[in-house]
C-alpha atoms as a PDB file:
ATOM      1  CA  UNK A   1     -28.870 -17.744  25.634  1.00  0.00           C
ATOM      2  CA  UNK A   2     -26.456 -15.038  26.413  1.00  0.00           C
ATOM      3  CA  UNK A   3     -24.478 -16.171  22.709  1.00  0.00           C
ATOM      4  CA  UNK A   4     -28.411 -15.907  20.597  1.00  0.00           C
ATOM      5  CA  UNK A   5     -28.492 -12.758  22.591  1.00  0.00           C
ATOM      6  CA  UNK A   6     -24.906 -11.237  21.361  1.00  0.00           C
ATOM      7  CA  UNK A   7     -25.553 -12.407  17.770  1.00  0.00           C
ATOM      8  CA  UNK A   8     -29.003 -10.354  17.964  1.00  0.00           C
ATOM      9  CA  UNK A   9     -27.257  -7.217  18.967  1.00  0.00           C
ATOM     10  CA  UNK A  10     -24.356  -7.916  16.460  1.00  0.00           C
ATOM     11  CA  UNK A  11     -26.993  -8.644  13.630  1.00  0.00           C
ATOM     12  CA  UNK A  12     -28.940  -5.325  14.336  1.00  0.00           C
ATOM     13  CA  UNK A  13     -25.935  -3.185  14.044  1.00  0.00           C
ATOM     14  CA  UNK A  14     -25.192  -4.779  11.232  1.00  0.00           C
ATOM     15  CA  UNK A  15     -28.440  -4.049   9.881  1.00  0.00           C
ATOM     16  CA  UNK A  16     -28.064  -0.320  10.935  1.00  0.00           C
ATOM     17  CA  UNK A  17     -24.282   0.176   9.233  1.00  0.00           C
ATOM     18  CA  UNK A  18     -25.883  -0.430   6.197  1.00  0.00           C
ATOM     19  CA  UNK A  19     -29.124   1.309   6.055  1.00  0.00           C
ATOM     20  CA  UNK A  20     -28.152   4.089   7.386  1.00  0.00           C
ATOM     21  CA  UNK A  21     -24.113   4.336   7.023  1.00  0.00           C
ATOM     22  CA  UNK A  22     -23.266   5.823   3.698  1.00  0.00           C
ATOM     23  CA  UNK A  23     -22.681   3.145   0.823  1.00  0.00           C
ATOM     24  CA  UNK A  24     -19.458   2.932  -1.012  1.00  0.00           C
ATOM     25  CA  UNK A  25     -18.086   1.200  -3.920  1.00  0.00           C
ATOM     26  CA  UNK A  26     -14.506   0.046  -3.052  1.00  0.00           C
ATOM     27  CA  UNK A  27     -11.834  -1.902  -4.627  1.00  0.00           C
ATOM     28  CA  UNK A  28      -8.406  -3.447  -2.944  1.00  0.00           C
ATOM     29  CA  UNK A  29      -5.566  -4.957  -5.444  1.00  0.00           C
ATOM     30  CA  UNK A  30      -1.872  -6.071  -5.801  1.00  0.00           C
ATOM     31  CA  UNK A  31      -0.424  -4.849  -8.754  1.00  0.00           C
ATOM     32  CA  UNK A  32       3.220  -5.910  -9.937  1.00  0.00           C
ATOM     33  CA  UNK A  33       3.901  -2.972 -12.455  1.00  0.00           C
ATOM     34  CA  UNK A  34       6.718  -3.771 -14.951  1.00  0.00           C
ATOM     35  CA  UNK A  35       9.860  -1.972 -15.897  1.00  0.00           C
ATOM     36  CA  UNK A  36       9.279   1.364 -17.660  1.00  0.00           C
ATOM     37  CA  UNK A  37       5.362   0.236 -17.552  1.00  0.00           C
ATOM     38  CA  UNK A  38       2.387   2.453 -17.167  1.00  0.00           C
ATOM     39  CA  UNK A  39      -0.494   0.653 -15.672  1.00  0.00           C
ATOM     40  CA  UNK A  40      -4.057   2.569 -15.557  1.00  0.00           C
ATOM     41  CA  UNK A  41      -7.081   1.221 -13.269  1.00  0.00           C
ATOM     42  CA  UNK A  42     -10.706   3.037 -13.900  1.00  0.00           C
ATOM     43  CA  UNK A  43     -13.457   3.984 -11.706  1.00  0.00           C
ATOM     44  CA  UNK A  44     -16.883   4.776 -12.981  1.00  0.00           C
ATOM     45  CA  UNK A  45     -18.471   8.284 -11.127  1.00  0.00           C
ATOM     46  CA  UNK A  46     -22.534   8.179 -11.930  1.00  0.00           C
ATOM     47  CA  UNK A  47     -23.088  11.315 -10.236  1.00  0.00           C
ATOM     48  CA  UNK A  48     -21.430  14.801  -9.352  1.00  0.00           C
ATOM     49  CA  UNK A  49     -20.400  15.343  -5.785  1.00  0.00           C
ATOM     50  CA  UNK A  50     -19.198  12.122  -5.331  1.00  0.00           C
ATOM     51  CA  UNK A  51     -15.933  11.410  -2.988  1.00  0.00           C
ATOM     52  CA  UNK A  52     -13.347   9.179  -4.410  1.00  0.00           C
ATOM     53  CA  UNK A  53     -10.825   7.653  -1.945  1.00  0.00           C
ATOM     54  CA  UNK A  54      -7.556   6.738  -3.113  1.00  0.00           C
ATOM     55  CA  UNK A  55      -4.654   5.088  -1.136  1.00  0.00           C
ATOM     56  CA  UNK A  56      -1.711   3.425  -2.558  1.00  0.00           C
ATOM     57  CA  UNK A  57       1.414   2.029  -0.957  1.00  0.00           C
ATOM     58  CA  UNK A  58       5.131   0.862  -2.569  1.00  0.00           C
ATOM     59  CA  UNK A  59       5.116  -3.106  -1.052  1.00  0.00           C
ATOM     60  CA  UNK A  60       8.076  -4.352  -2.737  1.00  0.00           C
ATOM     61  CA  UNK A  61      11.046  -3.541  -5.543  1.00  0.00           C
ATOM     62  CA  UNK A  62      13.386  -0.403  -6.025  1.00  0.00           C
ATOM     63  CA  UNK A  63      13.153   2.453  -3.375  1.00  0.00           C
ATOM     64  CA  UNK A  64       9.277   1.762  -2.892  1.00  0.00           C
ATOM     65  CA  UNK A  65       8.011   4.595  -4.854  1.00  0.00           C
ATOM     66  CA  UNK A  66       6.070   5.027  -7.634  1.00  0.00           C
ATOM     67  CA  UNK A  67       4.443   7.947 -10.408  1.00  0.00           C
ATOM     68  CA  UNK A  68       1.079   8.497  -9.958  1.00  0.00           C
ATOM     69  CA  UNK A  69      -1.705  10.276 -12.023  1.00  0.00           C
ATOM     70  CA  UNK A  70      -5.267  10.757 -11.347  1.00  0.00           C
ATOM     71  CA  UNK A  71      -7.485  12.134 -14.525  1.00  0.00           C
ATOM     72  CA  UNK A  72     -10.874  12.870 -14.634  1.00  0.00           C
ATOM     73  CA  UNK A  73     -13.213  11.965 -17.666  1.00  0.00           C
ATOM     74  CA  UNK A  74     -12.412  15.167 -19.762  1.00  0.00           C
ATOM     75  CA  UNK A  75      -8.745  13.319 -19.477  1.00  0.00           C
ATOM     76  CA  UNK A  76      -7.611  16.584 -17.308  1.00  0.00           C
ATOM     77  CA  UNK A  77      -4.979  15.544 -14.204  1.00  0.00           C
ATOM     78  CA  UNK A  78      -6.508  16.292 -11.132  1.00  0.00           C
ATOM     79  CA  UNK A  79      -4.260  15.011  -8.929  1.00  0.00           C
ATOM     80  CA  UNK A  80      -0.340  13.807  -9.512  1.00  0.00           C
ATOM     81  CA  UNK A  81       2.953  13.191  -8.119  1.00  0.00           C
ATOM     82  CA  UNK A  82       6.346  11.022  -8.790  1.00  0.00           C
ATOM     83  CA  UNK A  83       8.717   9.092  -6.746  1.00  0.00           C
ATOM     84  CA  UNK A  84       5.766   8.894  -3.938  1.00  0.00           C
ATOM     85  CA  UNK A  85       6.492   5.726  -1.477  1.00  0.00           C
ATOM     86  CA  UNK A  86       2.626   5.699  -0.200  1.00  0.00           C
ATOM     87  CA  UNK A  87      -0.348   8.208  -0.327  1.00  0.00           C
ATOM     88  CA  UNK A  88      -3.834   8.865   1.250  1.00  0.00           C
ATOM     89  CA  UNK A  89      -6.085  10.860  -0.878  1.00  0.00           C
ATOM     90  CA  UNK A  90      -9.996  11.874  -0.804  1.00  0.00           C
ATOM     91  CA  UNK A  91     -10.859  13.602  -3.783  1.00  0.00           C
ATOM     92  CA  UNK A  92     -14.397  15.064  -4.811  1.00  0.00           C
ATOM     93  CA  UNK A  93     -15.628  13.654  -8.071  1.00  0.00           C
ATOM     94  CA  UNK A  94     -17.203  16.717  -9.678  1.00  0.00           C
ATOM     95  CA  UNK A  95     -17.877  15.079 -13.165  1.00  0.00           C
ATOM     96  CA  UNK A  96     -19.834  12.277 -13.641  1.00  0.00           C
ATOM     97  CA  UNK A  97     -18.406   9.456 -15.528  1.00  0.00           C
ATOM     98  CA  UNK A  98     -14.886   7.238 -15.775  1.00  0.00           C
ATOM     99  CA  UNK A  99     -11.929   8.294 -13.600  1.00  0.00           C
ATOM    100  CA  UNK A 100      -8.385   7.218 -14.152  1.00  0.00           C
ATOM    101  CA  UNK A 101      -5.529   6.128 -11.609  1.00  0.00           C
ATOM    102  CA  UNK A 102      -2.438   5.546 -13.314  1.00  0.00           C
ATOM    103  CA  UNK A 103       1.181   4.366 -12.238  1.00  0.00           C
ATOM    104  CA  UNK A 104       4.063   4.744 -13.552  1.00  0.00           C
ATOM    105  CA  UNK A 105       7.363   2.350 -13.269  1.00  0.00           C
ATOM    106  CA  UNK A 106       9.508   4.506 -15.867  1.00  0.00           C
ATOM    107  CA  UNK A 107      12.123   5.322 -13.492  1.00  0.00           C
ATOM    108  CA  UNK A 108      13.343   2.118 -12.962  1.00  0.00           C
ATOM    109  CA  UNK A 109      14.456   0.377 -16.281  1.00  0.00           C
ATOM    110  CA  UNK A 110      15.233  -3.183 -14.993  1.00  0.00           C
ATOM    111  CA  UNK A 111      13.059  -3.297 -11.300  1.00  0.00           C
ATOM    112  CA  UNK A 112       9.440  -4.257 -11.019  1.00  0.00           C
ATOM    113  CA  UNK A 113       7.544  -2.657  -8.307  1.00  0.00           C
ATOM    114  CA  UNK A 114       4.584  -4.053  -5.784  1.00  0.00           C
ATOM    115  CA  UNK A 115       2.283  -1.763  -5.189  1.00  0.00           C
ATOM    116  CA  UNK A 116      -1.001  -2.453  -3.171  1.00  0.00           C
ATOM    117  CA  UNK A 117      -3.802   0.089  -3.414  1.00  0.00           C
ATOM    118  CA  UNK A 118      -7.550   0.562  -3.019  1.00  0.00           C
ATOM    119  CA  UNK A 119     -10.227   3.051  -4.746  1.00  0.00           C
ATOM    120  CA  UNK A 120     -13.269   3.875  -3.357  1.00  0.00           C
ATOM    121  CA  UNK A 121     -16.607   6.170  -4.273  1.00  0.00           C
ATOM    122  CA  UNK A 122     -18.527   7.413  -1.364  1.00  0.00           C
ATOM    123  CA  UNK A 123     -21.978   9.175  -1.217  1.00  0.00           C
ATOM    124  CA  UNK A 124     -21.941  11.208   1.805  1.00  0.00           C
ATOM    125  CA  UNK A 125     -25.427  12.061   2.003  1.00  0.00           C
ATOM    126  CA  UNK A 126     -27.052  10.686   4.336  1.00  0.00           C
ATOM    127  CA  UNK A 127     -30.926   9.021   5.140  1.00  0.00           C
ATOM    128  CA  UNK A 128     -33.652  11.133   4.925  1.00  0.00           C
ATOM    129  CA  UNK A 129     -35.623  11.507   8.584  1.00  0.00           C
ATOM    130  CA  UNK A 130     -38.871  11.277   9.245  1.00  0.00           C
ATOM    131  CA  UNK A 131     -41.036  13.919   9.359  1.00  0.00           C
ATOM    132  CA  UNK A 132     -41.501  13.190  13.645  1.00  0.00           C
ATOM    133  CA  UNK A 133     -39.305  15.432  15.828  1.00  0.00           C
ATOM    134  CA  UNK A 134     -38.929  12.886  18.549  1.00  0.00           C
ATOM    135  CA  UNK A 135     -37.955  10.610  16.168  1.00  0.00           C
ATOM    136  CA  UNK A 136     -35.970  12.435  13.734  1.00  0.00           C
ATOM    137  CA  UNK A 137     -33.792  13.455  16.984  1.00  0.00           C
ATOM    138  CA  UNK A 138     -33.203   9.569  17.766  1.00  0.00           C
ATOM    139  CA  UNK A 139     -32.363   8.614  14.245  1.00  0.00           C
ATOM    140  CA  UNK A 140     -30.062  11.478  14.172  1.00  0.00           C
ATOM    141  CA  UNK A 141     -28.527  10.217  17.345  1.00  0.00           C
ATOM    142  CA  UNK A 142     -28.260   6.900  16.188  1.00  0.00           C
ATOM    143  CA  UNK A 143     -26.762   8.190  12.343  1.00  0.00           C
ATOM    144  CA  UNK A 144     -24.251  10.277  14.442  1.00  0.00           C
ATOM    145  CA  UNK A 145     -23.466   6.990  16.093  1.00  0.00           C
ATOM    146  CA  UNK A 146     -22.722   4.948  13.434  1.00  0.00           C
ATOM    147  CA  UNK A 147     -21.221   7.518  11.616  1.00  0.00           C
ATOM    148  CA  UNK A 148     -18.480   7.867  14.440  1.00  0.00           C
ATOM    149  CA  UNK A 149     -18.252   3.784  14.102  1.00  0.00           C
ATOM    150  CA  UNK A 150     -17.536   4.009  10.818  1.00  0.00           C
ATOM    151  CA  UNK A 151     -14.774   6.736  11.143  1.00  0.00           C
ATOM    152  CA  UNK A 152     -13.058   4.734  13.591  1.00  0.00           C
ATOM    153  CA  UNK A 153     -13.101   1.663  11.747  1.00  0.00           C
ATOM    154  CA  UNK A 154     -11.457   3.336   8.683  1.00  0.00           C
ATOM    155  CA  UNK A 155      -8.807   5.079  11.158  1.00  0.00           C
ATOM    156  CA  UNK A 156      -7.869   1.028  11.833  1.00  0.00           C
ATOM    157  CA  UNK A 157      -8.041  -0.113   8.373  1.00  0.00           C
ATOM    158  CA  UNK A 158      -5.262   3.186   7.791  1.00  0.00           C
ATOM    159  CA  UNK A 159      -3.369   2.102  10.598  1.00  0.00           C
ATOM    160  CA  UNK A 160      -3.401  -1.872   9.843  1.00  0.00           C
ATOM    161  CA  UNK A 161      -2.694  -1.037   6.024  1.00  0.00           C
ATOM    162  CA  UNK A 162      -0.183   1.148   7.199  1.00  0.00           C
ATOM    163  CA  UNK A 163       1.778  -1.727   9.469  1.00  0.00           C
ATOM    164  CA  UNK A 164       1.499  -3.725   6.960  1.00  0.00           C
ATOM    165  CA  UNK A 165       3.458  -1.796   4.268  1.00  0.00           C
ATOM    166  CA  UNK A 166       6.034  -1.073   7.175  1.00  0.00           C
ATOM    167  CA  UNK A 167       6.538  -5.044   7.459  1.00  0.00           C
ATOM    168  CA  UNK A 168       6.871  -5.360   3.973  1.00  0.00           C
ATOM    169  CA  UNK A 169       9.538  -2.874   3.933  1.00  0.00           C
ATOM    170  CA  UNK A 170      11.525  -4.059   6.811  1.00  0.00           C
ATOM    171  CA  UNK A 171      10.860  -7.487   5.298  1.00  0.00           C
ATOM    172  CA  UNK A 172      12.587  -6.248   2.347  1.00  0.00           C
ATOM    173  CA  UNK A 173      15.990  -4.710   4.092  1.00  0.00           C
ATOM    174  CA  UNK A 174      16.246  -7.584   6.558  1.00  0.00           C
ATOM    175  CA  UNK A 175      16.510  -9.348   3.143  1.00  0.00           C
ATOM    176  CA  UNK A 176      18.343  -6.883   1.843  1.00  0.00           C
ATOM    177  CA  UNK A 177      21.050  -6.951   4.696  1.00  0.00           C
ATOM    178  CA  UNK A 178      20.837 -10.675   4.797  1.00  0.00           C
ATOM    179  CA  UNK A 179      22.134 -11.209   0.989  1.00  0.00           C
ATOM    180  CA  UNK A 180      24.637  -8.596   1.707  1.00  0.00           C
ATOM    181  CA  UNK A 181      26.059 -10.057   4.591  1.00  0.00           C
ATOM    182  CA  UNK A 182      26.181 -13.009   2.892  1.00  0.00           C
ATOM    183  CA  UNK A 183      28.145 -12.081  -0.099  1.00  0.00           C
ATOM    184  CA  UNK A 184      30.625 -10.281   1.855  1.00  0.00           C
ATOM    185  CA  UNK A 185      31.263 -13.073   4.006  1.00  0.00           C
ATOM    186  CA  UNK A 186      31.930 -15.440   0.763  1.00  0.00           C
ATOM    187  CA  UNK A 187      34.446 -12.367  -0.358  1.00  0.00           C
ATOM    188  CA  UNK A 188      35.956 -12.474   3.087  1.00  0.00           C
ATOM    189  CA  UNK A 189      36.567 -15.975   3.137  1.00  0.00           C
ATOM    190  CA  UNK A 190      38.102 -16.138  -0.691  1.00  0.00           C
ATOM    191  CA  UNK A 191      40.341 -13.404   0.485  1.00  0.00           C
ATOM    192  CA  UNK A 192      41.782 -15.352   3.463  1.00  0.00           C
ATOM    193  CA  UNK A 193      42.030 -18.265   1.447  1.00  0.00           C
ATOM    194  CA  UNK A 194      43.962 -16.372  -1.069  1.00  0.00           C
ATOM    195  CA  UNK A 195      46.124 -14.884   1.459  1.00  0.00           C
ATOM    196  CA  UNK A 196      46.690 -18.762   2.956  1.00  0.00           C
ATOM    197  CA  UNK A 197      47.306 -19.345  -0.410  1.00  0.00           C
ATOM    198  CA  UNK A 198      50.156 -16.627  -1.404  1.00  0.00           C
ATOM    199  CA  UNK A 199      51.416 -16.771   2.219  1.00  0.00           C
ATOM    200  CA  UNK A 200      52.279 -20.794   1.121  1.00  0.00           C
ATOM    201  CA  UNK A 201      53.997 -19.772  -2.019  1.00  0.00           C
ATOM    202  CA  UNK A 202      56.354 -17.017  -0.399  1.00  0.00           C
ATOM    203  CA  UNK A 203      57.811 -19.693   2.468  1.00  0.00           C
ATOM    204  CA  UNK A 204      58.160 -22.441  -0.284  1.00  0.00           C
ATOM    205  CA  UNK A 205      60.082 -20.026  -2.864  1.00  0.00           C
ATOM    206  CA  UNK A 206      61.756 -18.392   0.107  1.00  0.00           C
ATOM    207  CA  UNK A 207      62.635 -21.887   1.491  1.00  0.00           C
ATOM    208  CA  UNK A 208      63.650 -23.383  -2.322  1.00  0.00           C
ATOM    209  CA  UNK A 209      65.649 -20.144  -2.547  1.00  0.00           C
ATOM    210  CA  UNK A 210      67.769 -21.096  -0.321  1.00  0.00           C
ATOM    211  CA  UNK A 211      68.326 -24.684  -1.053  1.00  0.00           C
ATOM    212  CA  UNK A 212      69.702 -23.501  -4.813  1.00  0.00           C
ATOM    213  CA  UNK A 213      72.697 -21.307  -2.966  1.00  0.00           C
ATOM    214  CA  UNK A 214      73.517 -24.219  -1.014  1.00  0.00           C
END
């Protein structure tokens, strides 16, 4: 009983968050862009006002960075930067119409680069009330509500994304170090062998040396 019960409540929020929280269009990809590649991903704006959110984060290859551009549809850059490991953006889409995120891999000439990101268009505006005073205050209670909900759920999404790209990364030098390691231990151990080696031929010459005089 106590389970039907929980499920209620859970399904009634549920209900609530999206009736009431603002909607949003939002995409989340993996992206391998290419040596001296310029990959573009477009958004579609059907209003003015509009926020965009944009978040990007180097995963894998190089130093972790990457260019970035952001155009609106009249092609002008709104927003850019280069050599940027990771980035948190909210930008206000004033145009209606396409909008462009672009990377950039042409500093690297030979390393591909991971790079995870998500775009997003929200509508902040929220429900209309009803024209009751008592109830327009408990709807606004309730909208407050779920609007604090929804900011902490996005301040954990931000923080798990963030981990994440942190594991990657130490992923990547543990790696990194490992192959290093490795290689210089394979050095090490031709250079002793060599040493074995030329220590070997000095006592034998040394030792046929002195055979010859006698």
């Amino acid at each position: 009983m106590l389970f039907g019960i929980r499920n209620s409540a859970l399904l009634a929020l549920a209900t609530l968050l999206a009736t009431v929280a603002p909607p949003a269009d939002a995409v989340t990809l993996t992206y391998w862009v290419g040596a001296n590649e310029k990959a573009c991903f477009y958004t579609n704006v059907n209003e003015a006002g509009k926020k965009l959110g944009f978040y990007f984060a180097g995963q894998a290859g190089g130093n972790f960075d990457i260019d970035f551009t952001v155009t609106n549809p009249r092609d002008q850059v709104i927003l850019s930067d280069e050599a940027q490991k990771q980035g948190d953006y909210v930008l206000t889409g004033n145009l209606p119409g396409e909008y462009a995120f672009c990377f950039s891999n042409g500093v690297a000439t030979r390393e591909d680069k991971l790079i995870d990101f998500d775009i997003s268009v929200e509508d902040e505006s929220r429900a209309k009330h009803t024209p009751d005073h008592e109830k327009a205050g408990e709807d606004d209670k309730v909208d407050e509500s779920l609007h604090l909900i929804g900011a902490g759920l996005a301040r954990v999404e931000r923080d798990l994304k963030y981990f994440r790209t942190r594991e990657n990364r130490n992923k990547s030098t543990v790696q990194s170090t490992q192959e290093r390691v490795f290689y210089f231990a394979v050095m090490e151990s031709v250079a002793i062998f060599a040493v074995a080696a030329l220590q070997v031929f000095a006592i034998r010459t040394l030792f046929n040396t002195k055979k010859t005089r006698f």
